[in-house]
Structures are given as structure tokens and as C-alpha cells.
PDB file of N, CA and C in Angstrom:
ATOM      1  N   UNK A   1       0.853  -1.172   0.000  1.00  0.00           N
ATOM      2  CA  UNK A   1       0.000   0.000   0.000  1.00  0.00           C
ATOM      3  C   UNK A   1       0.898   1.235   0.000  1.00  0.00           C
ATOM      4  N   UNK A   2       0.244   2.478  -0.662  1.00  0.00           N
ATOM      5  CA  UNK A   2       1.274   3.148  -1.158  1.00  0.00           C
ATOM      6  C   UNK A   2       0.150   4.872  -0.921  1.00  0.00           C
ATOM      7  N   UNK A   3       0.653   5.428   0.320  1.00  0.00           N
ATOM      8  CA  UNK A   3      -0.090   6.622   0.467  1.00  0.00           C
ATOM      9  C   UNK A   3      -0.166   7.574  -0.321  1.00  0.00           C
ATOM     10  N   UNK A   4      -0.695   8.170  -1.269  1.00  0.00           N
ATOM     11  CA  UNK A   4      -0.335   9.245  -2.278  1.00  0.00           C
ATOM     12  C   UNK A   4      -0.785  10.588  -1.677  1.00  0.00           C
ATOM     13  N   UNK A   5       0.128  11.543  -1.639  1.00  0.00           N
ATOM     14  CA  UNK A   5      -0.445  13.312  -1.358  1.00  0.00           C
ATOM     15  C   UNK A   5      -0.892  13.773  -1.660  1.00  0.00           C
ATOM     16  N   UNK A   6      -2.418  13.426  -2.166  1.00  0.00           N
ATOM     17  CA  UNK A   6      -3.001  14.001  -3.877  1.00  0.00           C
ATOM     18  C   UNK A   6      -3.108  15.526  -2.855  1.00  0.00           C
ATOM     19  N   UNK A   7      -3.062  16.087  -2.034  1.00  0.00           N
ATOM     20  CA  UNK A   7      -3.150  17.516  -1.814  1.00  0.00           C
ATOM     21  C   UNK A   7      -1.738  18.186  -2.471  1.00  0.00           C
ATOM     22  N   UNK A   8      -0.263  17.265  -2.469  1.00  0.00           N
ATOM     23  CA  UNK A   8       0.785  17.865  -3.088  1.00  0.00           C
ATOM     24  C   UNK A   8       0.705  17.537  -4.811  1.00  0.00           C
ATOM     25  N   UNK A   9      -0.124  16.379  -5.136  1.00  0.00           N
ATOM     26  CA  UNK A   9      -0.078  15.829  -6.290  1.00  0.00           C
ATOM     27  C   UNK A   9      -0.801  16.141  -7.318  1.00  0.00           C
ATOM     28  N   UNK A  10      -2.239  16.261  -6.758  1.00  0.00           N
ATOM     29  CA  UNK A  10      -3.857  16.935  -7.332  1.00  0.00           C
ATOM     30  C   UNK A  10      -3.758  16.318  -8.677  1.00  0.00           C
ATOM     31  N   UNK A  11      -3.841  15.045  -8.378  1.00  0.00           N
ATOM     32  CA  UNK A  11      -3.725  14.253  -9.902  1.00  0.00           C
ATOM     33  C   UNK A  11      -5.290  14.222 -11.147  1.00  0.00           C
ATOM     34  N   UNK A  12      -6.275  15.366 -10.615  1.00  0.00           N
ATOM     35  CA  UNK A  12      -7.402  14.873 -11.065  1.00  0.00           C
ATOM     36  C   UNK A  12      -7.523  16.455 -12.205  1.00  0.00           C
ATOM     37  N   UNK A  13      -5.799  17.103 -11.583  1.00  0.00           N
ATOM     38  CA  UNK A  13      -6.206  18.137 -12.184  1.00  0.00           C
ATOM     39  C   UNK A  13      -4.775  18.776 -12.798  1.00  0.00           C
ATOM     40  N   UNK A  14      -3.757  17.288 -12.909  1.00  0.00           N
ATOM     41  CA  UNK A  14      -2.455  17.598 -13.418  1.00  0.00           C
ATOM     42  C   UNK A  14      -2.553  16.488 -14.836  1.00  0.00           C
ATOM     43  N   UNK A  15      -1.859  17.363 -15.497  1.00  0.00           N
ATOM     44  CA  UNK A  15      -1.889  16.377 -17.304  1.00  0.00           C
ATOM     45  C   UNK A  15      -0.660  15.312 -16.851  1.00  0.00           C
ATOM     46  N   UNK A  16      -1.065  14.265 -16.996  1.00  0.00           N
ATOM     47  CA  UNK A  16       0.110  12.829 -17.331  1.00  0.00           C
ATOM     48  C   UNK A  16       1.046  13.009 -18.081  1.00  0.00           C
ATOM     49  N   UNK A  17       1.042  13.751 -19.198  1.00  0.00           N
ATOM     50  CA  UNK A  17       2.238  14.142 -19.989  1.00  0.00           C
ATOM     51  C   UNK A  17       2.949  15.293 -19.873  1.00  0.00           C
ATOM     52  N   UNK A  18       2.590  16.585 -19.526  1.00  0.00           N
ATOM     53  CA  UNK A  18       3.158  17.678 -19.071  1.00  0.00           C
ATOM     54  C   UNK A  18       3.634  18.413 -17.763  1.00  0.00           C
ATOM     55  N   UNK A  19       2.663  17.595 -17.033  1.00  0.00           N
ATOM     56  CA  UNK A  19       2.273  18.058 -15.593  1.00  0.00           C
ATOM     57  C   UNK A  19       2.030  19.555 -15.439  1.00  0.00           C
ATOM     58  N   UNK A  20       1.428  19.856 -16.168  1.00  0.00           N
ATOM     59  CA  UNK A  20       0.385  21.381 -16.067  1.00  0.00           C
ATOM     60  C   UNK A  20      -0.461  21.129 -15.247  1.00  0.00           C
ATOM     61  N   UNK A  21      -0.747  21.912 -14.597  1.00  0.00           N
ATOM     62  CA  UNK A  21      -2.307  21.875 -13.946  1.00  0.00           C
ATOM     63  C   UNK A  21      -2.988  23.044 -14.165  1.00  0.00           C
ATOM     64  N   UNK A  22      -4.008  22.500 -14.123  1.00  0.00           N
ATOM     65  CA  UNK A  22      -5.325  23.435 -14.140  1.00  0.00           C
ATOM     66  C   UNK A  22      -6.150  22.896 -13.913  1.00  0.00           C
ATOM     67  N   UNK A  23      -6.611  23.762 -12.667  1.00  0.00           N
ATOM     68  CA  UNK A  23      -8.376  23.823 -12.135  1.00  0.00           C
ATOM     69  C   UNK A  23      -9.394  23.104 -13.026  1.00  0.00           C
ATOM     70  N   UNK A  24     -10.296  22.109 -12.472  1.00  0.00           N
ATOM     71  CA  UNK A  24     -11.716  21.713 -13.200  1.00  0.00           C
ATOM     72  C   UNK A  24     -12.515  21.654 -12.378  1.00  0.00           C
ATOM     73  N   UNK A  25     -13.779  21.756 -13.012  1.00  0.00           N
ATOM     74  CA  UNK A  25     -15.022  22.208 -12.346  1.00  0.00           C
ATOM     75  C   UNK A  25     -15.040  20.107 -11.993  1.00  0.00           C
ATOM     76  N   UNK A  26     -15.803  20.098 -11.498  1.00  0.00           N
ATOM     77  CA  UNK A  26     -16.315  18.204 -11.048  1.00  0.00           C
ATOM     78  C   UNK A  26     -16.948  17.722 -11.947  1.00  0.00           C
ATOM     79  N   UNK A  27     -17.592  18.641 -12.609  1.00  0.00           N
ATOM     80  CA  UNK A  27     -18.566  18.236 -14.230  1.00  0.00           C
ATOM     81  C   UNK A  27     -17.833  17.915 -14.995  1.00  0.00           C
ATOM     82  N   UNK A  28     -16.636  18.455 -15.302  1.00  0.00           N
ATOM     83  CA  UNK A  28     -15.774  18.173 -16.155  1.00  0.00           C
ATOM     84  C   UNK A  28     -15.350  17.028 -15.907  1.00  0.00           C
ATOM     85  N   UNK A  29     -15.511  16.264 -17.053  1.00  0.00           N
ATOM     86  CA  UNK A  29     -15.292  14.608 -17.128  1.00  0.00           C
ATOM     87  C   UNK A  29     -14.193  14.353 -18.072  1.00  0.00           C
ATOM     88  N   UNK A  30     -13.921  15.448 -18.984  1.00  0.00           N
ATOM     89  CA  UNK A  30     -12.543  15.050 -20.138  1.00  0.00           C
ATOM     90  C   UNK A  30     -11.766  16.085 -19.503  1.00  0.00           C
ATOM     91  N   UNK A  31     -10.413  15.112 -19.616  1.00  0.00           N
ATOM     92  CA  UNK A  31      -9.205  16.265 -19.381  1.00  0.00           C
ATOM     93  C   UNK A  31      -8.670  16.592 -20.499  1.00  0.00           C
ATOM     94  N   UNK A  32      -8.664  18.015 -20.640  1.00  0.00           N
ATOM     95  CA  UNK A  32      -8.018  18.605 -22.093  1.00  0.00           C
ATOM     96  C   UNK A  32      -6.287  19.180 -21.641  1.00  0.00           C
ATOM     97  N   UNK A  33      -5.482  19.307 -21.561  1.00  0.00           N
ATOM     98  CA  UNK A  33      -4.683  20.502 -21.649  1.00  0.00           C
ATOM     99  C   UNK A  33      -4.117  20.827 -22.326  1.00  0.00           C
ATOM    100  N   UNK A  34      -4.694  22.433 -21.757  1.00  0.00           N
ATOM    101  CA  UNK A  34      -4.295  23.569 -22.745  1.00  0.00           C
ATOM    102  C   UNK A  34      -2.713  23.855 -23.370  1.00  0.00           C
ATOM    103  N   UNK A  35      -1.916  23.256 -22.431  1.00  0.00           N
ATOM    104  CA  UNK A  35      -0.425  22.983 -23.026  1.00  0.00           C
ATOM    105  C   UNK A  35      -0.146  22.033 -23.971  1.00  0.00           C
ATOM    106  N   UNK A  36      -0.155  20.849 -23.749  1.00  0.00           N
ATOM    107  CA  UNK A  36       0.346  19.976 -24.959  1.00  0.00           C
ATOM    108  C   UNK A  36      -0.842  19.257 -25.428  1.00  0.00           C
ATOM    109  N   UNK A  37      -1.992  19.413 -25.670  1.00  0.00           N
ATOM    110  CA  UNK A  37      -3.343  19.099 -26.039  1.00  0.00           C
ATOM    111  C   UNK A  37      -3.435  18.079 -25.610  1.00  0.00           C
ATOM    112  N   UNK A  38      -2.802  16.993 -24.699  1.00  0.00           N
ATOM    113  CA  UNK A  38      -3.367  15.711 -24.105  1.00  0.00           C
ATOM    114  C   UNK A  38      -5.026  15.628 -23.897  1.00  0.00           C
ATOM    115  N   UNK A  39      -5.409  15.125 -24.609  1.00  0.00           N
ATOM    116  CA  UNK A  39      -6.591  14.462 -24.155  1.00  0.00           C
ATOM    117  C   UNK A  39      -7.249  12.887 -23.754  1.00  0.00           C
ATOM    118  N   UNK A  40      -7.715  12.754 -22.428  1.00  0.00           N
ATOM    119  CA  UNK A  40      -8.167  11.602 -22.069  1.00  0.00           C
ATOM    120  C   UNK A  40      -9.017  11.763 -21.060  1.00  0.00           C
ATOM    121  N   UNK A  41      -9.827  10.977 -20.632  1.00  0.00           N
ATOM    122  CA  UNK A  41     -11.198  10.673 -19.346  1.00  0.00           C
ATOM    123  C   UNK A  41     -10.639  11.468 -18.439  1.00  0.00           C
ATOM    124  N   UNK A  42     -11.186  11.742 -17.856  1.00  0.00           N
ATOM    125  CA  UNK A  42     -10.569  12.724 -16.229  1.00  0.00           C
ATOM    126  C   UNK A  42     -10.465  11.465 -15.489  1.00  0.00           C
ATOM    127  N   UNK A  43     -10.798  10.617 -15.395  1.00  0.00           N
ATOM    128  CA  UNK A  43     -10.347   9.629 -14.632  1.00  0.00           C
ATOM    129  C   UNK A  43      -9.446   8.648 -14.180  1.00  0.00           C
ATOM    130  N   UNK A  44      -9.004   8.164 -16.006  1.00  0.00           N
ATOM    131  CA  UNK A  44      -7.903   7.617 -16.317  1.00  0.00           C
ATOM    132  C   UNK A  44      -6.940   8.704 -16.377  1.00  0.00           C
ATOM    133  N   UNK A  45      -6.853   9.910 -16.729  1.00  0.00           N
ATOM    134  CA  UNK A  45      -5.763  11.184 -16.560  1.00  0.00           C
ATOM    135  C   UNK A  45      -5.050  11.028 -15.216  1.00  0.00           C
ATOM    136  N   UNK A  46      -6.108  11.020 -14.330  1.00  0.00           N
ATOM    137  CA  UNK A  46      -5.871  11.305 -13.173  1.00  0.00           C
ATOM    138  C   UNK A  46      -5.022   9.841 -12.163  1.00  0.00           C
ATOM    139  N   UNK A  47      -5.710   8.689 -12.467  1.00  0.00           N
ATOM    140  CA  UNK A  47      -4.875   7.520 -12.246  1.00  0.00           C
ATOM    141  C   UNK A  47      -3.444   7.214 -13.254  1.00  0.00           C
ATOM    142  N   UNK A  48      -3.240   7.372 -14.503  1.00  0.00           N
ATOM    143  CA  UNK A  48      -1.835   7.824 -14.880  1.00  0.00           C
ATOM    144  C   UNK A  48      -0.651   8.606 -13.646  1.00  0.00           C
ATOM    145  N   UNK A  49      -1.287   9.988 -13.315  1.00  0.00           N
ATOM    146  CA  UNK A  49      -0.582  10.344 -12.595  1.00  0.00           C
ATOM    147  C   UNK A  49       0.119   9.876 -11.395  1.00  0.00           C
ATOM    148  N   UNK A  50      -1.224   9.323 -10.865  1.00  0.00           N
ATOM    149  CA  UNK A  50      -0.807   8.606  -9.337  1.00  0.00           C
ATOM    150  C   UNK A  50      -0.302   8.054  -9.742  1.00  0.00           C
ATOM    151  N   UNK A  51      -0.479   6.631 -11.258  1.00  0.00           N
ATOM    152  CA  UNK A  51       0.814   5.498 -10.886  1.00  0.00           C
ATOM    153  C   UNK A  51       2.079   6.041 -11.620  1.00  0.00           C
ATOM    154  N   UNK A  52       2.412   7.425 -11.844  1.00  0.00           N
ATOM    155  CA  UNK A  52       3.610   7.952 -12.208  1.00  0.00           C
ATOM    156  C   UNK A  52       4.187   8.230 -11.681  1.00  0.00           C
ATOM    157  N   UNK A  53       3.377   8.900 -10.271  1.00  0.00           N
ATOM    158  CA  UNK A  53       3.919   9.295  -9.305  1.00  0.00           C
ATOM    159  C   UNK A  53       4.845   8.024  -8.125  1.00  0.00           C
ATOM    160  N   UNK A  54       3.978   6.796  -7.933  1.00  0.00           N
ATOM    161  CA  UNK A  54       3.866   5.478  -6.969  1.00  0.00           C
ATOM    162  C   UNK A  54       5.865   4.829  -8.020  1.00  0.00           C
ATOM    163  N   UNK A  55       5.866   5.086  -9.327  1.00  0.00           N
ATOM    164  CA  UNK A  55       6.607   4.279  -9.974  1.00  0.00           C
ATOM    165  C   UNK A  55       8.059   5.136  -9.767  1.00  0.00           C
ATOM    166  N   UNK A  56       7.965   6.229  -9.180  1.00  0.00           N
ATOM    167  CA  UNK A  56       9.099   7.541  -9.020  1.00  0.00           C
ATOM    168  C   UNK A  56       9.105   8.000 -10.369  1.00  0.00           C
ATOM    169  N   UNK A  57       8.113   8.110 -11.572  1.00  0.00           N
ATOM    170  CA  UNK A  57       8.674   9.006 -12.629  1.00  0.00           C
ATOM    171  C   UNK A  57       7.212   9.793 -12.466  1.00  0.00           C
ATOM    172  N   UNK A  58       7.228  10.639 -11.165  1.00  0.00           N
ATOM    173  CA  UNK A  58       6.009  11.685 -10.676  1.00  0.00           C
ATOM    174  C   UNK A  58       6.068  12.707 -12.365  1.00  0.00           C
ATOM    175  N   UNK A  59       5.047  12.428 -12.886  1.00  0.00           N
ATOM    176  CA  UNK A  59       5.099  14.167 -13.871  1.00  0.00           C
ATOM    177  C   UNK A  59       5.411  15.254 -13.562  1.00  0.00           C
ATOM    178  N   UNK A  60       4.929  15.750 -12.013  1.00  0.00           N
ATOM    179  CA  UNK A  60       5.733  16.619 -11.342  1.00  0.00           C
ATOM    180  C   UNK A  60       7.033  16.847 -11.250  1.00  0.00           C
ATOM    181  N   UNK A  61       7.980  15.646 -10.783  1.00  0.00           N
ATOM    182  CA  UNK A  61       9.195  15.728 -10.585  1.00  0.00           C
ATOM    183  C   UNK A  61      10.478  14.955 -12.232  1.00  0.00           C
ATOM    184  N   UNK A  62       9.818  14.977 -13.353  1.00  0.00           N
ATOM    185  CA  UNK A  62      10.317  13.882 -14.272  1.00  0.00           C
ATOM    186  C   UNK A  62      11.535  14.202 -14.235  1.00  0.00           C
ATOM    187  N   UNK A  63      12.127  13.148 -14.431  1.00  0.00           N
ATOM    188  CA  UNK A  63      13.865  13.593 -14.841  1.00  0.00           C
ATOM    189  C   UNK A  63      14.128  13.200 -13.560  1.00  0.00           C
ATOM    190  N   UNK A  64      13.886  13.168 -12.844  1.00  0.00           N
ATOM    191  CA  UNK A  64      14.672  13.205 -11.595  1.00  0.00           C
ATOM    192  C   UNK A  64      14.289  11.551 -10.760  1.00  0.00           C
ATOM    193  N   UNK A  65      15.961  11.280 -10.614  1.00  0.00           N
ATOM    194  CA  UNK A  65      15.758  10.011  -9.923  1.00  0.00           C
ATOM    195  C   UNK A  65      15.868   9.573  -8.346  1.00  0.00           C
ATOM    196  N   UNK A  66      15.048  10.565  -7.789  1.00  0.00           N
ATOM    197  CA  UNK A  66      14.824  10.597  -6.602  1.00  0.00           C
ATOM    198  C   UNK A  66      13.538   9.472  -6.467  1.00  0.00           C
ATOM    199  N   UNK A  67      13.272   9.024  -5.268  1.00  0.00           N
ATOM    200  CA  UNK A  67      12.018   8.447  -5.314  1.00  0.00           C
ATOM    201  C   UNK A  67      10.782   9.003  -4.786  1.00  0.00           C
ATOM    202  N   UNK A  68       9.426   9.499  -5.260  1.00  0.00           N
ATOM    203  CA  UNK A  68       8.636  10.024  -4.872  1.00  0.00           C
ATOM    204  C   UNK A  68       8.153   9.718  -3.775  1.00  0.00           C
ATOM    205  N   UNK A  69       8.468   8.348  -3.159  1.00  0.00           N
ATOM    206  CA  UNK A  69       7.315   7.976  -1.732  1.00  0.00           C
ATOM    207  C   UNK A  69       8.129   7.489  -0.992  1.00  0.00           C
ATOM    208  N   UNK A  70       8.071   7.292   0.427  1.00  0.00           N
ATOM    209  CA  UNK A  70       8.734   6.469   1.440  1.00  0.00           C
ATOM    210  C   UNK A  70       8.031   5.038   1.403  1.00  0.00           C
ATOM    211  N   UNK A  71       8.766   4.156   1.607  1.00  0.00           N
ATOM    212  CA  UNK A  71       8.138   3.044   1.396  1.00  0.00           C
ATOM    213  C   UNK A  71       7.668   2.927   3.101  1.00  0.00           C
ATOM    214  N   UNK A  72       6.807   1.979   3.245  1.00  0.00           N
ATOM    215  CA  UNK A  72       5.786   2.240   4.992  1.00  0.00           C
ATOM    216  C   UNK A  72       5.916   0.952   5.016  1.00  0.00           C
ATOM    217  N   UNK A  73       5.841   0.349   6.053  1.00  0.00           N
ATOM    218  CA  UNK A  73       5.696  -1.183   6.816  1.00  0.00           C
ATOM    219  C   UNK A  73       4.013  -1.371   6.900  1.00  0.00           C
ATOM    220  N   UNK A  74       3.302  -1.625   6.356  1.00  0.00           N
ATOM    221  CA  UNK A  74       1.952  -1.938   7.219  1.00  0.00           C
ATOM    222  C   UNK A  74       1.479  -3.254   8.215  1.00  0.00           C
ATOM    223  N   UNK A  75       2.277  -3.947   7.644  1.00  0.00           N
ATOM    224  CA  UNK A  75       1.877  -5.434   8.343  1.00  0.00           C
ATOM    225  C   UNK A  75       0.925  -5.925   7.182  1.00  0.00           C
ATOM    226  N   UNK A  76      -0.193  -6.956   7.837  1.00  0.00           N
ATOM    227  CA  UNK A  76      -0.763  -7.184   7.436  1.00  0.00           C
ATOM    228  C   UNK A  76      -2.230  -7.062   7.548  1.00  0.00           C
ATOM    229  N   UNK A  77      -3.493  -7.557   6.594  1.00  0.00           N
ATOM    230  CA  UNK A  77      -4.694  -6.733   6.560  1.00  0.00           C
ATOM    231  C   UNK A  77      -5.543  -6.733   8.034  1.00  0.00           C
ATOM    232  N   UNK A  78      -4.864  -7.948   9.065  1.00  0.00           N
ATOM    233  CA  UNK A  78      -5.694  -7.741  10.206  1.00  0.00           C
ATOM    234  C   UNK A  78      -4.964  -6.877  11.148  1.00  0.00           C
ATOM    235  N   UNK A  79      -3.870  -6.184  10.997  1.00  0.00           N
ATOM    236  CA  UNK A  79      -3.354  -5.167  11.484  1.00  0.00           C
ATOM    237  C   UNK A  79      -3.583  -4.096  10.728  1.00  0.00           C
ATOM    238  N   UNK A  80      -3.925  -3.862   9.667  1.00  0.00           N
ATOM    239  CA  UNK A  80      -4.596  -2.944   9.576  1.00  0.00           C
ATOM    240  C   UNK A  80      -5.756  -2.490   9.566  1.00  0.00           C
ATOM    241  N   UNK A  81      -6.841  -3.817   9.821  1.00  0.00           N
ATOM    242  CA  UNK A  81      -7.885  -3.462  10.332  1.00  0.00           C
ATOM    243  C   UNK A  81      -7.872  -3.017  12.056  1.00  0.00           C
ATOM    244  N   UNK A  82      -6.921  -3.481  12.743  1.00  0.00           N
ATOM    245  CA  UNK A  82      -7.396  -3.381  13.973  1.00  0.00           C
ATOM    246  C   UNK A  82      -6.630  -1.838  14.038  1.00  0.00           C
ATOM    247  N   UNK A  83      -5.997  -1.409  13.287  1.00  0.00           N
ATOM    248  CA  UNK A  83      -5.894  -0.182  13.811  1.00  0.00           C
ATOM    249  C   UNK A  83      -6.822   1.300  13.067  1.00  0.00           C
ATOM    250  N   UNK A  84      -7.542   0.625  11.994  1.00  0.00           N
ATOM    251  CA  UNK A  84      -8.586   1.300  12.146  1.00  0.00           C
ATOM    252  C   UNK A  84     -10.092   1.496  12.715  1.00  0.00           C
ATOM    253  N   UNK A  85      -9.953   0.263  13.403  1.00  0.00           N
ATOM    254  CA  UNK A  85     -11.276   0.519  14.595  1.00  0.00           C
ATOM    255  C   UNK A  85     -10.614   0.575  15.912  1.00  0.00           C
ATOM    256  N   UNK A  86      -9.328   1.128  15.880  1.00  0.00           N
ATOM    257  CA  UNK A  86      -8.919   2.140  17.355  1.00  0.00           C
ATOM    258  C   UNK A  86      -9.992   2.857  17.475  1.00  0.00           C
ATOM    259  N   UNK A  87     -10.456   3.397  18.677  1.00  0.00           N
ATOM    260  CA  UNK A  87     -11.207   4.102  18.684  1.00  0.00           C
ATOM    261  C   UNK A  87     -10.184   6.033  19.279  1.00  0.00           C
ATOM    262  N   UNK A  88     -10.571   7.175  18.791  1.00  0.00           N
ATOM    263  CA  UNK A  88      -9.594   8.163  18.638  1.00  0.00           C
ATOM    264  C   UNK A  88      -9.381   8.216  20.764  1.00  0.00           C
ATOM    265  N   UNK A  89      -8.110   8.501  20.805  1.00  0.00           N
ATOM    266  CA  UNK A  89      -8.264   9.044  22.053  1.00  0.00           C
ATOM    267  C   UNK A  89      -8.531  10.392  22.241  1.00  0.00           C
ATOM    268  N   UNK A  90      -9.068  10.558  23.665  1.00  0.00           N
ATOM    269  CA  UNK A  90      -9.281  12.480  23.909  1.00  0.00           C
ATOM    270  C   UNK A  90      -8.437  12.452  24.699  1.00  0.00           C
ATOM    271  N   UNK A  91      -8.160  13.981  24.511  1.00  0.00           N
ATOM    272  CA  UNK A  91      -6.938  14.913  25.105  1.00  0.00           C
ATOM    273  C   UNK A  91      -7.473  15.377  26.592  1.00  0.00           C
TER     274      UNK A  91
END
């Protein structure tokens, strides 16, 4: 499992081939951009990115062979269920 930053990434609203972004309304279902005319589904646009990002060749960062994510330990799925029905503690 592989956490993505879509608040640093905003893959629903960055082109897979250029990494331009621009703003879309939620109606908007095709991604156009206005830079290198990529066109495809806003959906599949938007999953391109993430797994560009998950593979280290982020559109954001291309060229560069840094790796985009920290890799995380989770265990396994009944450890990660039990730590999402922790219940939150109060302060």
C-alpha cells in the first residue's frame, strides 16, 4: 500500500504528460490541456498520474531520480484493520 499526497499531487487536475495543472469544475469529465493538447477521461488522466507518481517518474518531478514515496511497513490486513477501529483518544 502506497499513500499518495493528492493535496501535493492533485492528480485529477495535473496532465500525465506535461504536468500542467489546471483547475476543473467536477462536471468536467474530459481532461483537455491547454499545453500539450493531451486528451483523455478525467479519470484515467488522473490515475496515470498517481501510478507515475507510486513508480518515481512523478510528472511533477520527471527527470529526476529521486524516489517520490517512502516506502511504509503496514503489516498485514488484520493489522490494519485493527488499527482502524482504534477508537480516537481524547486529550
Amino acid at each position: 500500500m502506497v499513500k499518495v499526497p493528492t493535496l501535493k499531487v492533485k492528480p485529477s487536475q495535473t496532465c500525465p504528460e506535461c504536468s500542467h495543472q489546471r483547475k476543473k469544475e467536477l462536471s468536467s469529465r474530459i481532461h483537455q490541456c491547454s499545453e500539450c493538447n493531451y486528451t483523455d477521461d478525467r479519470d484515467v488522466a488522473a490515475s496515470k498520474v498517481i501510478v507515475s507518481w507510486v513508480l518515481g517518474t512523478n510528472a511533477l518531478n520527471r527527470g529526476s531520480q529521486i524516489p517520490t514515496f517512502k516506502s511504509q511497513a503496514t503489516g498485514g490486513w488484520k493489522q490494519i484493520w485493527e488499527m482502524k477501529r482504534q477508537k480516537p483518544r481524547s486529550s
